[in-house]
N, C-alpha and C. Protein backbone atom coordinates (compact mmCIF):
# COMPACT_ATOMS: atom_id res chain seq x y z
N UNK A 1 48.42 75.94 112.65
CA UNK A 1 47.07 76.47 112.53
C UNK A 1 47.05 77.89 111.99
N UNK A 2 48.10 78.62 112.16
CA UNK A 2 47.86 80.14 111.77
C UNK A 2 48.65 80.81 110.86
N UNK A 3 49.20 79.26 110.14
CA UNK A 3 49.74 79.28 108.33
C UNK A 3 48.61 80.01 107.66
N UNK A 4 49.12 80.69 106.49
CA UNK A 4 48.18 80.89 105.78
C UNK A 4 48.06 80.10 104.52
N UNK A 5 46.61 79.50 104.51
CA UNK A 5 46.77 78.19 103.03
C UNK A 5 45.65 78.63 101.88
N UNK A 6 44.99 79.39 102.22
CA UNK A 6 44.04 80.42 101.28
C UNK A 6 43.74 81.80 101.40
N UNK A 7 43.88 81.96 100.39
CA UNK A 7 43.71 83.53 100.11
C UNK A 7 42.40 84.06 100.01
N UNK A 8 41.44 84.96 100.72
CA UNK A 8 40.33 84.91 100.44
C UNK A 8 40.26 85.84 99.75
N UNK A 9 40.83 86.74 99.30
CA UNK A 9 40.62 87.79 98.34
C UNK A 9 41.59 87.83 97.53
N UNK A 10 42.25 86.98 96.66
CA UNK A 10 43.33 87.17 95.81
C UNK A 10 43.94 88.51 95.13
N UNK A 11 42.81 89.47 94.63
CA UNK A 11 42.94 90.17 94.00
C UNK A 11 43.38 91.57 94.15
N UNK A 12 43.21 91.72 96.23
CA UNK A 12 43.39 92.75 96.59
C UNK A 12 44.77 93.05 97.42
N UNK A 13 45.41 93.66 97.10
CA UNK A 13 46.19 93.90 98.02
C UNK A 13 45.96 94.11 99.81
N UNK A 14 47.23 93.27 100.50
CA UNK A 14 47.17 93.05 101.83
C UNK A 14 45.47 92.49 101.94
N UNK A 15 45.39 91.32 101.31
CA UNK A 15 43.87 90.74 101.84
C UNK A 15 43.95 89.98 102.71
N UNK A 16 43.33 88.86 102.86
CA UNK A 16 42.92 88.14 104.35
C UNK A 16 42.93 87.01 103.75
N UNK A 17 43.79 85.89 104.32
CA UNK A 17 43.74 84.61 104.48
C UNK A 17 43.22 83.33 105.37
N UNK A 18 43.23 82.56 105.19
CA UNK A 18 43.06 81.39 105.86
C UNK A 18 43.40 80.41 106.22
N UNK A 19 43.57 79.88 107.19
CA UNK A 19 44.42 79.09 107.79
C UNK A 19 43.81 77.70 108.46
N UNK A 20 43.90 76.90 109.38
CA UNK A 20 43.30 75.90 109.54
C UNK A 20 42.23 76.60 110.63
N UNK A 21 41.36 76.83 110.41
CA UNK A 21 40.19 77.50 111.39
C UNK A 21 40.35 79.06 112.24
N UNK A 22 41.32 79.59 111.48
CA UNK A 22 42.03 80.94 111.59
C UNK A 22 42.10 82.09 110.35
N UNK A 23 41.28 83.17 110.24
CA UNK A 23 41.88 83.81 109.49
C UNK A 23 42.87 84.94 110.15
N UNK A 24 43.65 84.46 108.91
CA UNK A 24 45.69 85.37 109.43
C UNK A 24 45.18 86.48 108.49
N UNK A 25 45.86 87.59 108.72
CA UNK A 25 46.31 89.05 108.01
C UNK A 25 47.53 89.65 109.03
N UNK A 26 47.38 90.99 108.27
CA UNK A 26 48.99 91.54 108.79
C UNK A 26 47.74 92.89 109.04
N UNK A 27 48.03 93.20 110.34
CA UNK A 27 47.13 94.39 111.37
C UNK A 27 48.07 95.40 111.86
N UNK A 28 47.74 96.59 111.47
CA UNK A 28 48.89 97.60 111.85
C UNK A 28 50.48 97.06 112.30
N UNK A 29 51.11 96.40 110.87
CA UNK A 29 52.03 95.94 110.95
C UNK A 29 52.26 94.91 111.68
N UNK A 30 51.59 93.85 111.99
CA UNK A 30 51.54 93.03 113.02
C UNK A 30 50.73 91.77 112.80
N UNK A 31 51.71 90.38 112.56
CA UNK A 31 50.92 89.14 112.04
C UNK A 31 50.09 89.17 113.44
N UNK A 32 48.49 89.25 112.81
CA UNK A 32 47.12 88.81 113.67
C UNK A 32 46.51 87.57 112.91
N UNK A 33 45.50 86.82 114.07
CA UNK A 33 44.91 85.92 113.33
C UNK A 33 43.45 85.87 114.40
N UNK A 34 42.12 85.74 113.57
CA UNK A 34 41.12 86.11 114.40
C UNK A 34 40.24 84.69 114.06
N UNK A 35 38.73 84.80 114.26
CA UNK A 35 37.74 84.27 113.93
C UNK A 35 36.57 85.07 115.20
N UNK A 36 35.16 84.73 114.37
CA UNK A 36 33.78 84.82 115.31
C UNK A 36 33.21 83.80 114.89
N UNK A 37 32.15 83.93 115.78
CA UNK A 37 30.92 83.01 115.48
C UNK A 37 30.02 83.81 116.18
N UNK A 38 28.71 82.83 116.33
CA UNK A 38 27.23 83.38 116.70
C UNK A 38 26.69 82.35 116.60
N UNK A 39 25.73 82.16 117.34
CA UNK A 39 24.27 81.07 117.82
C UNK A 39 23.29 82.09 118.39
N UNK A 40 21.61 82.01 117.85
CA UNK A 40 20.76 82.62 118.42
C UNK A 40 21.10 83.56 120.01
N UNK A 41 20.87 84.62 119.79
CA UNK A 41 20.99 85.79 120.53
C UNK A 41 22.76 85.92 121.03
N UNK A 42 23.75 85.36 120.07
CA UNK A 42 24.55 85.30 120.88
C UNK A 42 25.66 86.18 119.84
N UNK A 43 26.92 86.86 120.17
CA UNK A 43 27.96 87.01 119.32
C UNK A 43 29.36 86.95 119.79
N UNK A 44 30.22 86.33 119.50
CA UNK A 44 31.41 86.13 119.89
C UNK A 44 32.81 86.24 118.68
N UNK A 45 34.25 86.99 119.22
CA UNK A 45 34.86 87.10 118.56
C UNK A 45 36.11 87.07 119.33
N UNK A 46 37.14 86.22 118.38
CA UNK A 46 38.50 86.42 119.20
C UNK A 46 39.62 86.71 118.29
N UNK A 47 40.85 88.07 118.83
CA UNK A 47 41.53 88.36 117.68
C UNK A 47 42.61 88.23 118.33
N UNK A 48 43.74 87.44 118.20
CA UNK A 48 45.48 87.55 118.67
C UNK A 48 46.38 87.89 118.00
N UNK A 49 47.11 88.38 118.62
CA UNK A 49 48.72 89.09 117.82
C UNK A 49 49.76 88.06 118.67
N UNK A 50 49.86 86.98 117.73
CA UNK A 50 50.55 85.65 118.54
C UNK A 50 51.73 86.08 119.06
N UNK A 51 52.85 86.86 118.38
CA UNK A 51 53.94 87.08 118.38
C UNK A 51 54.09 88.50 119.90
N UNK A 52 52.93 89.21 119.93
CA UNK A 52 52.98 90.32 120.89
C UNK A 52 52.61 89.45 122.19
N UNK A 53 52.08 88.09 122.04
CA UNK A 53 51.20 87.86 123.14
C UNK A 53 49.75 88.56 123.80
N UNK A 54 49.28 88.99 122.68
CA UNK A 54 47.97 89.76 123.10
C UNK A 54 46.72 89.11 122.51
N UNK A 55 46.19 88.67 123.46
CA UNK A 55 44.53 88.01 122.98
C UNK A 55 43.32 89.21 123.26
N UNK A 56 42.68 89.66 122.57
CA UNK A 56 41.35 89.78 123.07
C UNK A 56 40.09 89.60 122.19
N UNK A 57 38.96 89.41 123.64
CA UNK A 57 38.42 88.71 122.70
C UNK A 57 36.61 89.65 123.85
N UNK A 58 35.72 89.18 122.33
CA UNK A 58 34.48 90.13 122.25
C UNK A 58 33.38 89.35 122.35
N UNK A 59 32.71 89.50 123.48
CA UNK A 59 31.67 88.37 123.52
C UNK A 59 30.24 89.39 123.72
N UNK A 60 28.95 88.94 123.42
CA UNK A 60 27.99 89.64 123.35
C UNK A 60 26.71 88.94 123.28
N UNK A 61 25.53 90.03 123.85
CA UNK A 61 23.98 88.56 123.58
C UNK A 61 23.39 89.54 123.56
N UNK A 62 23.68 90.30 122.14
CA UNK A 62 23.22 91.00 120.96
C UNK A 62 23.03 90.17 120.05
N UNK A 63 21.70 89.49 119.57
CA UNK A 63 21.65 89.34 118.16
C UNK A 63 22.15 89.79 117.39
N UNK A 64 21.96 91.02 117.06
CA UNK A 64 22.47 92.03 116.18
C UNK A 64 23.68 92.29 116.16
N UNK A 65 24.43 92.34 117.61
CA UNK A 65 25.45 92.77 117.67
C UNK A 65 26.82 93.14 117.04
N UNK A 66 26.60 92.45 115.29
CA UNK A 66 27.76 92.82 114.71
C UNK A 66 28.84 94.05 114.58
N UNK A 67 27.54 94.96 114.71
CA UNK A 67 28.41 96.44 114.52
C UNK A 67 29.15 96.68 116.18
N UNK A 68 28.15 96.35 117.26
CA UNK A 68 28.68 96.74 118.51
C UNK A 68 29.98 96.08 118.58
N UNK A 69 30.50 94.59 118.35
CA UNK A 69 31.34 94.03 118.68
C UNK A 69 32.40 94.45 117.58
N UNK A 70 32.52 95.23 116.17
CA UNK A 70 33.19 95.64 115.38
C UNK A 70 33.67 96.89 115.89
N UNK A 71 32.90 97.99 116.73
CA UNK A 71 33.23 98.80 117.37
C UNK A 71 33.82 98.61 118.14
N UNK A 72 33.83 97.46 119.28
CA UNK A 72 34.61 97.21 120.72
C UNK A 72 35.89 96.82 120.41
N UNK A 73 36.24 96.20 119.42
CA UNK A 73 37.40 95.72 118.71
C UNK A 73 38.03 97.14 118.28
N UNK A 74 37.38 97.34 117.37
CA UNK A 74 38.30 99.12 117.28
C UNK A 74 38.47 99.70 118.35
N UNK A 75 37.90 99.72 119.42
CA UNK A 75 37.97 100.83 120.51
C UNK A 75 39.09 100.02 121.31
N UNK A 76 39.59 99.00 121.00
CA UNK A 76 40.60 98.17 122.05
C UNK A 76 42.06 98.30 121.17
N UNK A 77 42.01 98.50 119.83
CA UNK A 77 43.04 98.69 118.74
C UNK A 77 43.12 100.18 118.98
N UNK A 78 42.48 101.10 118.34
CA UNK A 78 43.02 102.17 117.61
C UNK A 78 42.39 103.64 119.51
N UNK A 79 43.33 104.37 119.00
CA UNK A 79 43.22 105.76 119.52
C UNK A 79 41.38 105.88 119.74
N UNK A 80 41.27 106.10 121.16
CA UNK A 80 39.80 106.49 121.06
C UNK A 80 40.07 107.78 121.69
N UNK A 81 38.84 108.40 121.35
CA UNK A 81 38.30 110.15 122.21
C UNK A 81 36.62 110.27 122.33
N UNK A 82 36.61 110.76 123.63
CA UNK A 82 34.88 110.63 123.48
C UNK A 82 34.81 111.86 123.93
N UNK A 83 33.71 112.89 122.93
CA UNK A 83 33.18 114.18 123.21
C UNK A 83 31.78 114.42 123.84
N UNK A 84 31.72 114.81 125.11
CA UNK A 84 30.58 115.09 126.30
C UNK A 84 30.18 116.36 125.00
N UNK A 85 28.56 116.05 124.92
CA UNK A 85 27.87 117.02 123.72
C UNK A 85 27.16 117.87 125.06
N UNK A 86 26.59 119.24 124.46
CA UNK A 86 26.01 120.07 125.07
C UNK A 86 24.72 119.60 125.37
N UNK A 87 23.86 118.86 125.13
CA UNK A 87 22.91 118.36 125.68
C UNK A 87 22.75 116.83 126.17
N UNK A 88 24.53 116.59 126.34
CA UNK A 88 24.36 115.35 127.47
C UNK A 88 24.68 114.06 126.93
N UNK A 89 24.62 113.78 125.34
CA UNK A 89 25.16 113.26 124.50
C UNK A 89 26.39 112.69 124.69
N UNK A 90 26.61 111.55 124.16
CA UNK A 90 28.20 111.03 124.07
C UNK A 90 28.72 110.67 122.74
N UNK A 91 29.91 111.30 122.28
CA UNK A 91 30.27 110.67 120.51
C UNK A 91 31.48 110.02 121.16
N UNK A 92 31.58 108.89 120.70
CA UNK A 92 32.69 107.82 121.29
C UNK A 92 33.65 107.63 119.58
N UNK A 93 34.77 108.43 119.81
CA UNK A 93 35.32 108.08 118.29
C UNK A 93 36.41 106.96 118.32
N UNK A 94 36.63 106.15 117.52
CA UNK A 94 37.85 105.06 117.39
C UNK A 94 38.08 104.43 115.92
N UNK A 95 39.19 104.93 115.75
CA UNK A 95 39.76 104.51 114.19
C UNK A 95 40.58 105.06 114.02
N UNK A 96 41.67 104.85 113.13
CA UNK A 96 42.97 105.23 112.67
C UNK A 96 42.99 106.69 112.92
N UNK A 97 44.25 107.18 112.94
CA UNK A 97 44.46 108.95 113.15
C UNK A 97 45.11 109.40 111.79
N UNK A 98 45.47 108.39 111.18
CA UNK A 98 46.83 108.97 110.05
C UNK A 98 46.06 108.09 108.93
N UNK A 99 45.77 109.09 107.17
CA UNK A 99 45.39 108.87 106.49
C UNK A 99 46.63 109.39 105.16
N UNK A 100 46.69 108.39 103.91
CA UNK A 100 47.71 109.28 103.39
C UNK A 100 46.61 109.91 102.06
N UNK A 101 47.30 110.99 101.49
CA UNK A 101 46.88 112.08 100.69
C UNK A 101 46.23 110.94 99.26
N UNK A 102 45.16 110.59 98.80
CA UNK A 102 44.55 110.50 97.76
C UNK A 102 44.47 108.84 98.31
N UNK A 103 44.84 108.48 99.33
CA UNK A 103 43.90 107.59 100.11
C UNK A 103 42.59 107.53 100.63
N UNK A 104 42.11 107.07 101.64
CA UNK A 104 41.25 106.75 102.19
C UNK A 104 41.21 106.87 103.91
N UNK A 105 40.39 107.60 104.40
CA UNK A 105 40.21 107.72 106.16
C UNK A 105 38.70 107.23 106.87
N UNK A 106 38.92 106.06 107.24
CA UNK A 106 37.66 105.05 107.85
C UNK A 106 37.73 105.26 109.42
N UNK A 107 36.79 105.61 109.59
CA UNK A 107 36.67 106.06 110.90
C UNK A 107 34.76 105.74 111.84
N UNK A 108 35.01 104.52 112.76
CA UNK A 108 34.14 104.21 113.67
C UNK A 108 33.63 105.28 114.97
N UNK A 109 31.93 105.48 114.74
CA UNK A 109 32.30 106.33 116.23
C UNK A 109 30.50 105.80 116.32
N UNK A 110 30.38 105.53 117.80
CA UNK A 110 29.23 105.42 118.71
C UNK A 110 28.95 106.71 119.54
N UNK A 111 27.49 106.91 119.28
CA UNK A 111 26.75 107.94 119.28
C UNK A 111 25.57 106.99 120.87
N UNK A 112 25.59 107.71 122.23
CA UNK A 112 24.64 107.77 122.96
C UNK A 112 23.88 108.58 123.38
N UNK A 113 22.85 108.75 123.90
CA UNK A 113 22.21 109.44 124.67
C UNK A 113 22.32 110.35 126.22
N UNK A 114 21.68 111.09 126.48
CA UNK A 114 22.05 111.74 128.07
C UNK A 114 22.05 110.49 129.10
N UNK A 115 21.12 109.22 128.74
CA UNK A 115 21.07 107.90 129.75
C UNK A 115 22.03 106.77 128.85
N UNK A 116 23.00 106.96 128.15
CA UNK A 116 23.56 106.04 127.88
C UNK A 116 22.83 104.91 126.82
N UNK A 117 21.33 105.16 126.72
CA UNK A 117 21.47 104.43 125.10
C UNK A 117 21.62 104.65 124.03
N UNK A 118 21.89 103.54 123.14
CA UNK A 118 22.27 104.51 121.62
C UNK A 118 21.47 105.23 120.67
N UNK A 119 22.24 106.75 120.20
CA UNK A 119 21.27 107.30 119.76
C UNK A 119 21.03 107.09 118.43
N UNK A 120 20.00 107.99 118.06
CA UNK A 120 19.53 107.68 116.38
C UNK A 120 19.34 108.98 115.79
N UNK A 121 20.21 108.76 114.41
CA UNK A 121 20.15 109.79 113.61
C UNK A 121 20.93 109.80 112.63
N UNK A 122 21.42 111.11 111.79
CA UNK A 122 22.26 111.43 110.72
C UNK A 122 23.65 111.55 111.77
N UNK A 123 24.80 111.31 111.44
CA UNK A 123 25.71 111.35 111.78
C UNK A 123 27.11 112.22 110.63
N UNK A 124 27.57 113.61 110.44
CA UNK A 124 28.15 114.32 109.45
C UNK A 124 29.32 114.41 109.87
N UNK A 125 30.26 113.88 108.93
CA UNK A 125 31.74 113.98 109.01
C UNK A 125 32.62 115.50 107.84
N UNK A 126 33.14 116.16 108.73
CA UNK A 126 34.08 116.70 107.88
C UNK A 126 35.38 116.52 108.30
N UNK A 127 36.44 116.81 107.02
CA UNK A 127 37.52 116.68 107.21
C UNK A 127 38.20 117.90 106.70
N UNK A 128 39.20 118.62 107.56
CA UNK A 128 39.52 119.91 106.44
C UNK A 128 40.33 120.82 107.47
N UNK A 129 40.68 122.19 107.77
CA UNK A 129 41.10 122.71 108.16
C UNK A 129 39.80 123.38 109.06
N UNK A 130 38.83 123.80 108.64
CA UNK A 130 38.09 124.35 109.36
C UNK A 130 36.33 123.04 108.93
N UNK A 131 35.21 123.39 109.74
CA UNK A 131 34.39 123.10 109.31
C UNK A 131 33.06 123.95 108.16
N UNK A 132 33.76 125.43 107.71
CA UNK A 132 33.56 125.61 106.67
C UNK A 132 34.75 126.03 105.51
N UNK A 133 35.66 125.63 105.87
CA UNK A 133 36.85 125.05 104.61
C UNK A 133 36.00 124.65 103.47
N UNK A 134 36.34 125.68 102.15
CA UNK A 134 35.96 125.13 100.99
C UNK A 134 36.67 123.88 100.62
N UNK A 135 37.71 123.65 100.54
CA UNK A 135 38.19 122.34 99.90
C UNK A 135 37.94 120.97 100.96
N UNK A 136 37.06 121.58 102.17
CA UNK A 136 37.11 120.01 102.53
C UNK A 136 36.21 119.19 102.14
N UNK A 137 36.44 117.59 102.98
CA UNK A 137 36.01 116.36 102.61
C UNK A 137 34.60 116.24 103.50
N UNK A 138 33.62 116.22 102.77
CA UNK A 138 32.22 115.74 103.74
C UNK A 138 31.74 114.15 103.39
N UNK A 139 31.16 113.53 104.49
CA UNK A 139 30.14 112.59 104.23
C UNK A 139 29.39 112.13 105.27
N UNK A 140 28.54 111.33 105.03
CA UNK A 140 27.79 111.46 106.59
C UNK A 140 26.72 109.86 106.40
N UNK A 141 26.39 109.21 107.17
CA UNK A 141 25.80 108.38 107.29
C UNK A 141 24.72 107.78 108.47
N UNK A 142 23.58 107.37 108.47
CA UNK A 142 22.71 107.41 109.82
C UNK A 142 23.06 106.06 110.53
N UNK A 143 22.91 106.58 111.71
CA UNK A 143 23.66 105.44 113.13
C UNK A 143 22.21 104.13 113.06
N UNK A 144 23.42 102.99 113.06
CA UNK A 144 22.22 101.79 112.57
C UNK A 144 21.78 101.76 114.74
N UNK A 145 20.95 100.39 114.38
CA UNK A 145 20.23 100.43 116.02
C UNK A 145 21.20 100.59 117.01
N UNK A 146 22.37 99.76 117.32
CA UNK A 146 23.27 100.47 118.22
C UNK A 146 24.01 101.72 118.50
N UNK A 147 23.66 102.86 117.53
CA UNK A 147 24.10 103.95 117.67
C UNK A 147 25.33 103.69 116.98
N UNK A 148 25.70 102.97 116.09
CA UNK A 148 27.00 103.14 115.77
C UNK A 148 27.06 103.52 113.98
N UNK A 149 28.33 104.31 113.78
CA UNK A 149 28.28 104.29 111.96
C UNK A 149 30.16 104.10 111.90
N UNK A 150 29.97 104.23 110.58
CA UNK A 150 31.43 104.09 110.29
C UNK A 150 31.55 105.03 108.67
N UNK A 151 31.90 105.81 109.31
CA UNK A 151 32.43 107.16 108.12
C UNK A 151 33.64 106.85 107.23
N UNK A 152 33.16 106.84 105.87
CA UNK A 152 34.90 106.97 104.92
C UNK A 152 35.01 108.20 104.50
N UNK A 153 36.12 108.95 104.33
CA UNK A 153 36.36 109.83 103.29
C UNK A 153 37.28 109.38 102.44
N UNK A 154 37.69 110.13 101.35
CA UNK A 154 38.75 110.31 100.24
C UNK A 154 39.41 110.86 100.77
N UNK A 155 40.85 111.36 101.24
CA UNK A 155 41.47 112.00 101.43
C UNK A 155 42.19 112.70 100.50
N UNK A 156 41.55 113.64 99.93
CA UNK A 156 41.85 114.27 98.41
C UNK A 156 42.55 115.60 98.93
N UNK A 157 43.45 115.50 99.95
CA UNK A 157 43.39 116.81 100.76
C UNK A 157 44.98 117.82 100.62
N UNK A 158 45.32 118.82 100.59
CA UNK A 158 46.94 119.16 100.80
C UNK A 158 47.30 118.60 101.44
N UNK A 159 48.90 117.64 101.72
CA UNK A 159 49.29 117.07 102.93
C UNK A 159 49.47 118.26 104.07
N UNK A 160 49.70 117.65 105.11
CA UNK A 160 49.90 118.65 106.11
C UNK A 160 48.71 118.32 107.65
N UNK A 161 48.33 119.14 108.11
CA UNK A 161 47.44 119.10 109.47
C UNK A 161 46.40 119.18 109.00
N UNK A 162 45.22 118.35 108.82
CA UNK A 162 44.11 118.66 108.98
C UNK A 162 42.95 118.55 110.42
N UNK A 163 41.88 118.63 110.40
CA UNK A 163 41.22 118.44 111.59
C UNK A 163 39.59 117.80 111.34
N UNK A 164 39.44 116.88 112.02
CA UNK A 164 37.96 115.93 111.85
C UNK A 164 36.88 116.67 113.05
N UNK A 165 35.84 116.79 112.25
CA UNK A 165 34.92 117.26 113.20
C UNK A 165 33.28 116.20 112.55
N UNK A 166 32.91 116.14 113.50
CA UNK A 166 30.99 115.57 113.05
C UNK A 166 30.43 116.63 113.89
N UNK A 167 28.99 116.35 113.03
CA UNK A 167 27.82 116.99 113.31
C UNK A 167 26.94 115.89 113.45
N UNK A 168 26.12 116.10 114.92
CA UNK A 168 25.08 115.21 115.26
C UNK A 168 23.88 116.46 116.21
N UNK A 169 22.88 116.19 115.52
CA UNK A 169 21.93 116.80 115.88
C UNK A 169 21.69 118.30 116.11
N UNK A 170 22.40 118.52 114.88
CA UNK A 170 22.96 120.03 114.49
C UNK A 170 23.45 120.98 114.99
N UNK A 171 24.60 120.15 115.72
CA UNK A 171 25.75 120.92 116.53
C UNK A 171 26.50 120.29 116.38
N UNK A 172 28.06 120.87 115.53
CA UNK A 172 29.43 120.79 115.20
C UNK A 172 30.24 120.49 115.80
N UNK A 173 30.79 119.07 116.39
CA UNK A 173 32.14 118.75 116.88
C UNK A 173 33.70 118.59 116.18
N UNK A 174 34.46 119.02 117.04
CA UNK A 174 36.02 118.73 116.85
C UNK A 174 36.01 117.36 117.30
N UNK A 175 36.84 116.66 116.49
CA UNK A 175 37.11 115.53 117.23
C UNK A 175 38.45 115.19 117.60
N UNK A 176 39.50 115.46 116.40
CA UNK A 176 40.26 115.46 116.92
C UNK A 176 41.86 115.35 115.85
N UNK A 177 42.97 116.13 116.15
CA UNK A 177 43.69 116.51 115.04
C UNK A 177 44.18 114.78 113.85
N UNK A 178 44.21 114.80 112.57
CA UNK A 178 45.11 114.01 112.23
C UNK A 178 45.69 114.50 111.30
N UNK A 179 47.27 113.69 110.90
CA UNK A 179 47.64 114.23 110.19
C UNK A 179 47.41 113.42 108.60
N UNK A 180 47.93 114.41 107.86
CA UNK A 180 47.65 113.44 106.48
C UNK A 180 49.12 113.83 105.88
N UNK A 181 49.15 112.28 105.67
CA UNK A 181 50.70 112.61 105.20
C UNK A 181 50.64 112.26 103.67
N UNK A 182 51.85 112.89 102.87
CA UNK A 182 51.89 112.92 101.60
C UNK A 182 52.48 111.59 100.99
């Protein structure tokens, strides 16, 4: 079942295949094989690393829920950090830490409120040594209904230490060091 017998993206490097009711890829070095589904008000997803013995799996009764359950999946994979904001706020970050130089750095983060629902707004990413570093990387995108976005940059950057910070509701967070390697 978790052969791979189609290629769904031929064209791209490390793309995603298919298997008998499985799509296989290779996940931070590591043969995974997942699938979801959904039925009215419902969302469900299950991802295994056959060989680690690790299942988990994302269930939800969010209609919508695509982005929430794309987030919960990152937040169970990659490095999370969540920054307590000065007015009570929560930025929940999760996505890769290590980007290489004239690559690409994709990075998930959920945005709540002082009561825990999700908030709404512009969400501003920099990447750079400082957050007014001339040569750094900005971009910024607004948090869909679950409070969640997902930031890319270019990593057009000197190798070496840089540091990620957002801005939400016009106050400047650190989030947290990565490195960018050459």
């Amino acid at each position: 079942m978790f052969a791979p017998r189609i290629s769904l993206y031929p064209d791209v490097v490390g793309s995603v295949e298919y298997g008998y009711g499985w799509f296989v890829l290779d996940h931070l070095g590591r043969r995974a094989v997942g699938h979801g589904g959904a039925i009215d008000g419902f969302r469900a997803w299950i991802f295994r690393y056959p060989d680690d013995r690790i299942t988990i799996i994302v269930l939800s009764n969010q209609e919508d829920g695509d982005y929430t359950m794309h987030f919960a999946w990152r937040f169970l994979i990659y490095e999370t950090m969540a920054i307590e904001t000065e007015d009570g706020a929560t930025i929940t970050y999760a996505g890769p830490l290590e980007a290489k130089v004239g690559g690409s750095l994709s990075a998930s983060f959920m945005i709540t409120d002082p009561s825990g629902q999700p908030a709404q707004g512009l969400l501003e990413g920099t990447l750079g040594k400082s957050p007014k570093d001339s040569a750094a990387v900005r971009t910024s995108a607004r948090l869909n209904t679950d409070g969640i976005v997902e930031l890319d940059w270019l990593t057009n950057l000197p190798a070496g230490t840089t540091r990620l910070y957002c801005k939400f509701d016009g106050v400047e967070y650190e989030v947290t060091r990565i490195t960018i390697s050459p």
